[in-house]
Each structure stands twice: as C-alpha cells, then as structure tokens.
C-alpha atoms as a PDB file:
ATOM      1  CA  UNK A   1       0.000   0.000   0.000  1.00  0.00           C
ATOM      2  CA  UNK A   2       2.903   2.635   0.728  1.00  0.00           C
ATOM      3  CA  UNK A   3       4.312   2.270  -2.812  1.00  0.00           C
ATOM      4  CA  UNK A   4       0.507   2.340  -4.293  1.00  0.00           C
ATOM      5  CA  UNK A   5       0.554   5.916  -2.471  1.00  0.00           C
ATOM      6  CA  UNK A   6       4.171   6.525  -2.856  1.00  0.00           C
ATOM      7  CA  UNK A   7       3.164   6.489  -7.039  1.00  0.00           C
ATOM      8  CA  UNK A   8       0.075   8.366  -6.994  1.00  0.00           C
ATOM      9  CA  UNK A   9       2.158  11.156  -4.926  1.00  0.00           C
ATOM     10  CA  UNK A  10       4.693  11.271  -7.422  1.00  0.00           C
ATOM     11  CA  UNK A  11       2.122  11.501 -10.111  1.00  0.00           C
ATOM     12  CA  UNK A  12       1.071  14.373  -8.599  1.00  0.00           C
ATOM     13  CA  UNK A  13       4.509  15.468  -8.211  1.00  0.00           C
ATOM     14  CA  UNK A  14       5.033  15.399  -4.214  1.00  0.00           C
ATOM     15  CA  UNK A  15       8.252  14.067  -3.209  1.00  0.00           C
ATOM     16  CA  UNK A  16       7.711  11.732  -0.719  1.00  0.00           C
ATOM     17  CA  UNK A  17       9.694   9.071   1.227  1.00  0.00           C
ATOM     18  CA  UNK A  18       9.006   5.991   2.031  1.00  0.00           C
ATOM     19  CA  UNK A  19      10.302   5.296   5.572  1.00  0.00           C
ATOM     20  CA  UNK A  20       9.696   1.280   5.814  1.00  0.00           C
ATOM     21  CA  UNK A  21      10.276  -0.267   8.834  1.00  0.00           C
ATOM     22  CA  UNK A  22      12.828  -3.553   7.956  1.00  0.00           C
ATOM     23  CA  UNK A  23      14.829  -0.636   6.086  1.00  0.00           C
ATOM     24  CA  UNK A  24      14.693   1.533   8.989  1.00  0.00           C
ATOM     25  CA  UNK A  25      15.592  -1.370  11.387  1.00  0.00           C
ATOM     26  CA  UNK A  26      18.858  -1.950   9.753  1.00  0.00           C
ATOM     27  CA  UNK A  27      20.307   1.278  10.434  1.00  0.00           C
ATOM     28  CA  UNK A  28      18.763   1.766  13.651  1.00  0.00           C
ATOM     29  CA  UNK A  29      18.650  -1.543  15.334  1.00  0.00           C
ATOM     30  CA  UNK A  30      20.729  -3.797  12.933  1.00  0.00           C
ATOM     31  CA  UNK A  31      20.577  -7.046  15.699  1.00  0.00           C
ATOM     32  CA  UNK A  32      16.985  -6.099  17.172  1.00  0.00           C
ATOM     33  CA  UNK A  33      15.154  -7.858  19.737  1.00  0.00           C
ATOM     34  CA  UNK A  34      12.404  -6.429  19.622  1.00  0.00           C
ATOM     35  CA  UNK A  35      11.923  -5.665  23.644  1.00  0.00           C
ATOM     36  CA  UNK A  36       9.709  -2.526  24.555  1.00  0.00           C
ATOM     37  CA  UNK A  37      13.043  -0.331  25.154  1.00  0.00           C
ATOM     38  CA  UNK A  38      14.341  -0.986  21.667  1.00  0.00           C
ATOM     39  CA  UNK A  39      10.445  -0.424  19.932  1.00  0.00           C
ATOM     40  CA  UNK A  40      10.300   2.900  21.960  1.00  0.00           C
ATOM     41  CA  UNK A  41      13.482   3.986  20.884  1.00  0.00           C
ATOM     42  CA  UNK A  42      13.543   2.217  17.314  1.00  0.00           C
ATOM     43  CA  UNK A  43      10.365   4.176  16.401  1.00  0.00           C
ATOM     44  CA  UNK A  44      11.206   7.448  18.600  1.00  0.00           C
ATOM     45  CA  UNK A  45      14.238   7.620  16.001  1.00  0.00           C
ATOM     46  CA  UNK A  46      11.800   7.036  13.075  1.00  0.00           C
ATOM     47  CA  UNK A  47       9.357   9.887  14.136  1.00  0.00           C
ATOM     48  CA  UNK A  48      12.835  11.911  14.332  1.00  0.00           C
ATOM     49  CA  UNK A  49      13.503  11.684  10.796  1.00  0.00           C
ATOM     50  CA  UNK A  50      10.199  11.434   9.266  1.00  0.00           C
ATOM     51  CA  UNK A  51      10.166  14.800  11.079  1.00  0.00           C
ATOM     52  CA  UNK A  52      13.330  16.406  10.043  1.00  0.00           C
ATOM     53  CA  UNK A  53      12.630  15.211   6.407  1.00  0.00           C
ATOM     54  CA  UNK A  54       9.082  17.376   6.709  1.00  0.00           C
ATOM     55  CA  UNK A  55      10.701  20.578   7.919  1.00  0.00           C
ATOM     56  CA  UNK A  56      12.856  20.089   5.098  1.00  0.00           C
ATOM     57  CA  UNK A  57      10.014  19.671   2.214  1.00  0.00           C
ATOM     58  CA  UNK A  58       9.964  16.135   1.998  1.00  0.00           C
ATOM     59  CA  UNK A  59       6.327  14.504   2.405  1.00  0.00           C
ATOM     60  CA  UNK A  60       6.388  10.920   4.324  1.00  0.00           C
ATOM     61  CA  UNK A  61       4.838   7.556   4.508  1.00  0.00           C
ATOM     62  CA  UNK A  62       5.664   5.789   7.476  1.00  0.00           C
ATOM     63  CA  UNK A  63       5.272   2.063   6.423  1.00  0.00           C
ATOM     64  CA  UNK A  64       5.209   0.245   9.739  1.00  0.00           C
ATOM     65  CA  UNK A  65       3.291  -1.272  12.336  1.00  0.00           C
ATOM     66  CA  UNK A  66       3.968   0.636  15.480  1.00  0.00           C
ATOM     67  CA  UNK A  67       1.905  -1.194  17.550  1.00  0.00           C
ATOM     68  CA  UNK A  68       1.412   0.930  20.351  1.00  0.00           C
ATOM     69  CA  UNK A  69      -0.345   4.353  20.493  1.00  0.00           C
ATOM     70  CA  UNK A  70       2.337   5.993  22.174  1.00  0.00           C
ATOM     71  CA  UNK A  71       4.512   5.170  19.211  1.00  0.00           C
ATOM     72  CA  UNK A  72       2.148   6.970  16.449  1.00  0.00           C
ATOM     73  CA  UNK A  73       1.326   9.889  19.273  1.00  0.00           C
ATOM     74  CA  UNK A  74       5.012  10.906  19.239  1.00  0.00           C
ATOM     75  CA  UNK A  75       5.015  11.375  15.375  1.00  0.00           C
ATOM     76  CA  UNK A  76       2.110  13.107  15.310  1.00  0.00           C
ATOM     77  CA  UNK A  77       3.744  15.784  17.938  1.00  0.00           C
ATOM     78  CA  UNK A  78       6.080  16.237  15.819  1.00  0.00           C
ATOM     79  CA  UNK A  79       4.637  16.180  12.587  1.00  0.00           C
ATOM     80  CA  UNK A  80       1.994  18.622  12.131  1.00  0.00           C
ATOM     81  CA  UNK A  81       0.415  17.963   9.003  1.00  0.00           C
ATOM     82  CA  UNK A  82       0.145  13.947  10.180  1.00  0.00           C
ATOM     83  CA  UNK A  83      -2.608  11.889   8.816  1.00  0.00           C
ATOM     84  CA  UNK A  84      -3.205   8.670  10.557  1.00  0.00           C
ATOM     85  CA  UNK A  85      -4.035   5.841   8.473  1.00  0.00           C
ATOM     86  CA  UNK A  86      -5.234   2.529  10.370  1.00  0.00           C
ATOM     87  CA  UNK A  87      -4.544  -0.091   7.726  1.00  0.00           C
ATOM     88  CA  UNK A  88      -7.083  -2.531   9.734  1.00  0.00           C
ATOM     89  CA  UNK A  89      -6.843  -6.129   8.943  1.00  0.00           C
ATOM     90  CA  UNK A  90      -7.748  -9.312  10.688  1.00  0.00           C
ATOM     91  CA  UNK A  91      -4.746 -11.399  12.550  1.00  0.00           C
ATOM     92  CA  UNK A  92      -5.636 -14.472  10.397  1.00  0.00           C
ATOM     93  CA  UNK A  93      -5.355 -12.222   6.977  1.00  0.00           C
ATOM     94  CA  UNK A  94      -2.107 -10.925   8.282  1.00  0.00           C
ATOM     95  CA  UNK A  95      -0.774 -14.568   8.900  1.00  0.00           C
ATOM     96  CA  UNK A  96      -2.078 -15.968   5.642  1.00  0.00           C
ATOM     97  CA  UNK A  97       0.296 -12.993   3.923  1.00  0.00           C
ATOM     98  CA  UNK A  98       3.200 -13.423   5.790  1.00  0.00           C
ATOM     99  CA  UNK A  99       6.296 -13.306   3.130  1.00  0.00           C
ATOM    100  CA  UNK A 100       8.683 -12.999   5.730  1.00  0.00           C
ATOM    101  CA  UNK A 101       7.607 -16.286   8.145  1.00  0.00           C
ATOM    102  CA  UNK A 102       7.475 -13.853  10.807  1.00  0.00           C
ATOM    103  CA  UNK A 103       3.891 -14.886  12.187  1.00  0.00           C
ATOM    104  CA  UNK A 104       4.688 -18.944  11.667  1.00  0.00           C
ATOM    105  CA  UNK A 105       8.106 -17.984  13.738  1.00  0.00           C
ATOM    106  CA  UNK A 106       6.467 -16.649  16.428  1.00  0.00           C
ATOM    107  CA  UNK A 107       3.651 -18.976  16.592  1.00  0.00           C
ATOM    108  CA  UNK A 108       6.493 -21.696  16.673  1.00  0.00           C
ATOM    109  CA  UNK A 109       8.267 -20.047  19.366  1.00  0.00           C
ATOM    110  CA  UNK A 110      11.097 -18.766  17.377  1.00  0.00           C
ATOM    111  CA  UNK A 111      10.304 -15.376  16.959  1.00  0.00           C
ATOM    112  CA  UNK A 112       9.265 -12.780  20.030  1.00  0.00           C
ATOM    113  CA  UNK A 113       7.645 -10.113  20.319  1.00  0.00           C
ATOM    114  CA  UNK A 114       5.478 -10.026  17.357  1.00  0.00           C
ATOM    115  CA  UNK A 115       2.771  -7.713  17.636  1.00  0.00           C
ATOM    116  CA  UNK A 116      -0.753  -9.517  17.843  1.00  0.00           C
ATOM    117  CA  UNK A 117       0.997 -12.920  18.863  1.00  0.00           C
ATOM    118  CA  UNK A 118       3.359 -11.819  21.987  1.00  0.00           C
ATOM    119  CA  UNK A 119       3.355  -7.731  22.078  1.00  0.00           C
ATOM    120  CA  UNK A 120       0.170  -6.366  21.960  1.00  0.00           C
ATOM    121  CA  UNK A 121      -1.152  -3.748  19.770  1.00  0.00           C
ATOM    122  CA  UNK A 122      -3.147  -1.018  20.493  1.00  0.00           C
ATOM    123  CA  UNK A 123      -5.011   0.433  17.131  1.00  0.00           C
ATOM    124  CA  UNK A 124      -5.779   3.855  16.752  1.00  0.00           C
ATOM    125  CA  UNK A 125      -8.771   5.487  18.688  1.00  0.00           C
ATOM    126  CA  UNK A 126      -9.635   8.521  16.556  1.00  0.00           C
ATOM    127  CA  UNK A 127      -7.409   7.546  12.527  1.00  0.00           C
ATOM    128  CA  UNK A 128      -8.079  10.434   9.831  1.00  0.00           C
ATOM    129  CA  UNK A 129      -9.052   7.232   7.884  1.00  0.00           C
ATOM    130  CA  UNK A 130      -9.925   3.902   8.111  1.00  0.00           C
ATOM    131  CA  UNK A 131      -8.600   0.931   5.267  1.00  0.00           C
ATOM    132  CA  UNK A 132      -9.470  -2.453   5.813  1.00  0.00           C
ATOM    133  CA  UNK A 133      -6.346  -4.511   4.437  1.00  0.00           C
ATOM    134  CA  UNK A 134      -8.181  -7.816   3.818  1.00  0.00           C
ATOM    135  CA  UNK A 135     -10.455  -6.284   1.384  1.00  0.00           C
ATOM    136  CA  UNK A 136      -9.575  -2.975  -0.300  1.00  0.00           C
ATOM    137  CA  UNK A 137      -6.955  -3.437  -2.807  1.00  0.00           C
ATOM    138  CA  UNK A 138      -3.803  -0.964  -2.727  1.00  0.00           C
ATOM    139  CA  UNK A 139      -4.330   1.629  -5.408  1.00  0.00           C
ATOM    140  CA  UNK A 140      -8.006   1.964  -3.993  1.00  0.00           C
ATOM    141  CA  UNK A 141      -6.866   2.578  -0.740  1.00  0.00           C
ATOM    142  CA  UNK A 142      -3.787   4.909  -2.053  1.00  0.00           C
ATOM    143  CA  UNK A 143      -6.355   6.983  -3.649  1.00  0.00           C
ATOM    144  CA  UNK A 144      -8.639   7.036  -0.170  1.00  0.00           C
ATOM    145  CA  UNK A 145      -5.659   8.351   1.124  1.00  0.00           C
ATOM    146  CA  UNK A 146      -4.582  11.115  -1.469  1.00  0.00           C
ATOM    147  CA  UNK A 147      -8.379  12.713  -1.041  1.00  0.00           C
ATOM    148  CA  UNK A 148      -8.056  12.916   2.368  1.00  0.00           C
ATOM    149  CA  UNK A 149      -5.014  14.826   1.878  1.00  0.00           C
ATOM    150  CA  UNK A 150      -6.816  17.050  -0.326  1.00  0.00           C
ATOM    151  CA  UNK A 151      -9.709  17.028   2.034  1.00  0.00           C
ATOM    152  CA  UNK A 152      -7.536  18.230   4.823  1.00  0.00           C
ATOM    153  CA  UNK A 153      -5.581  21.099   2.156  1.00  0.00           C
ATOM    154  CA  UNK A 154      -2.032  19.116   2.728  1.00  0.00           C
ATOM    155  CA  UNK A 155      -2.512  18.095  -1.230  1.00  0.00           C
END
C-alpha cells in the first residue's frame, strides 16, 4: 500500500519518502530484539527523521506497524500535518500474507515479540481514515488516502 501511495504522490509530483520499517531497522537496530526499550526507541528515532525530512520539504509515509499508540502519538507531535491511516486487517489475513515467516516464527516459538501474537497492539482510537487490508486493494486505498489529503488542504 505505501508504494501504491508513494506512485500516486509522485504523479502528482510530491516528493515523498518511504520510511519502511525492515529498512529503517537496519540502520537503527541492525541485531533487534524487539523488547519494549528498543520499539520505543527504534520508532522514537523514526518519528525523528520522518520529522526532520518534513521541515525540510519532503512529504512521508511511514510504512510500519507501530503497535502501540504511544509510538504513532510521538510522530504526530512532531509532525503537524500527520494523517493517521489505520490499515485494519484481521490477525488471520495478516498470517495468511506473511512473506517474511514472521507470524509462523512466532507462533512456533522462534520469533518474540510479534505484535498480535506476543506484544500487543493497540489500534488507533480517533485515525483520519480507516482501510481495511483484507479487502480494499492498494491503489483503492492509495487513492482514499490522497483525497483525504486534499480534504484536509495538505494536497
């Protein structure tokens, strides 16, 4: 979904970048463990530059889970033209997609911390917008997402 948006922004000729969160990870935390210390701070210093790169022109997508509140609250503080997108999607959907293993991992014991198995994850009391990721298909939802932009006069 954040390259479906990522296109239609450039279409529209917004620069935006695409801060995704196993990219992120292996600058910030390149052996992560995924404790609530390391999420805090991992995602603390993603808020950081999604913010720096907004002062400086540069639109974002944050393409990550950040699964608790606190998390999206701090880039929102620091972002002011932030638009919260709650890409909702049933834990069984999410598991059935799983390129990376991640969800069989944990279920096997292998892998901690994985929001919805062992971390919990809070979703988002009051999102500018609402996509349901087990039925709307990308460029749909990228286009949801570019008129509430406009809506809000960020576009």
């Amino acid at each position: 979904m954040a390259a479906a948006l990522g296109g239609e922004l450039a279409a529209r000729g917004v620069n935006a970048a695409i801060l995704e969160s196993d990219a992120m990870r292996r600058i910030l935390t390149p052996a992560p463990v995924y404790t609530e210390e390391e999420r805090d701070a991992f995602y603390g210093g993603v808020a950081f530059i999604g913010a720096l790169l907004v002062r400086h022109g540069v639109s974002v997508i944050f393409d990550a889970t950040a699964n608790r509140r606190a998390y999206r609250d701090r880039a929102r503080e620091q972002i002011p033209e932030f638009l919260e997108v709650y890409v909702d999607c049933p834990l069984p959907v999410c598991e059935s997609r799983d390129p990376k293993g991640i969800y069989r991992k944990a279920r096997e014991g292998k892998a901690p911390n994985v929001p919805g198995i062992q971390a919990g994850y809070e979703p988002p009391l009051h999102p500018e917008l609402v996509v349901r990721g087990d039925s709307e298909n990308p460029a749909d939802a990228a286009r949801r997402i570019i008129a509430a932009l406009e809506n809000h006069g960020w576009l």
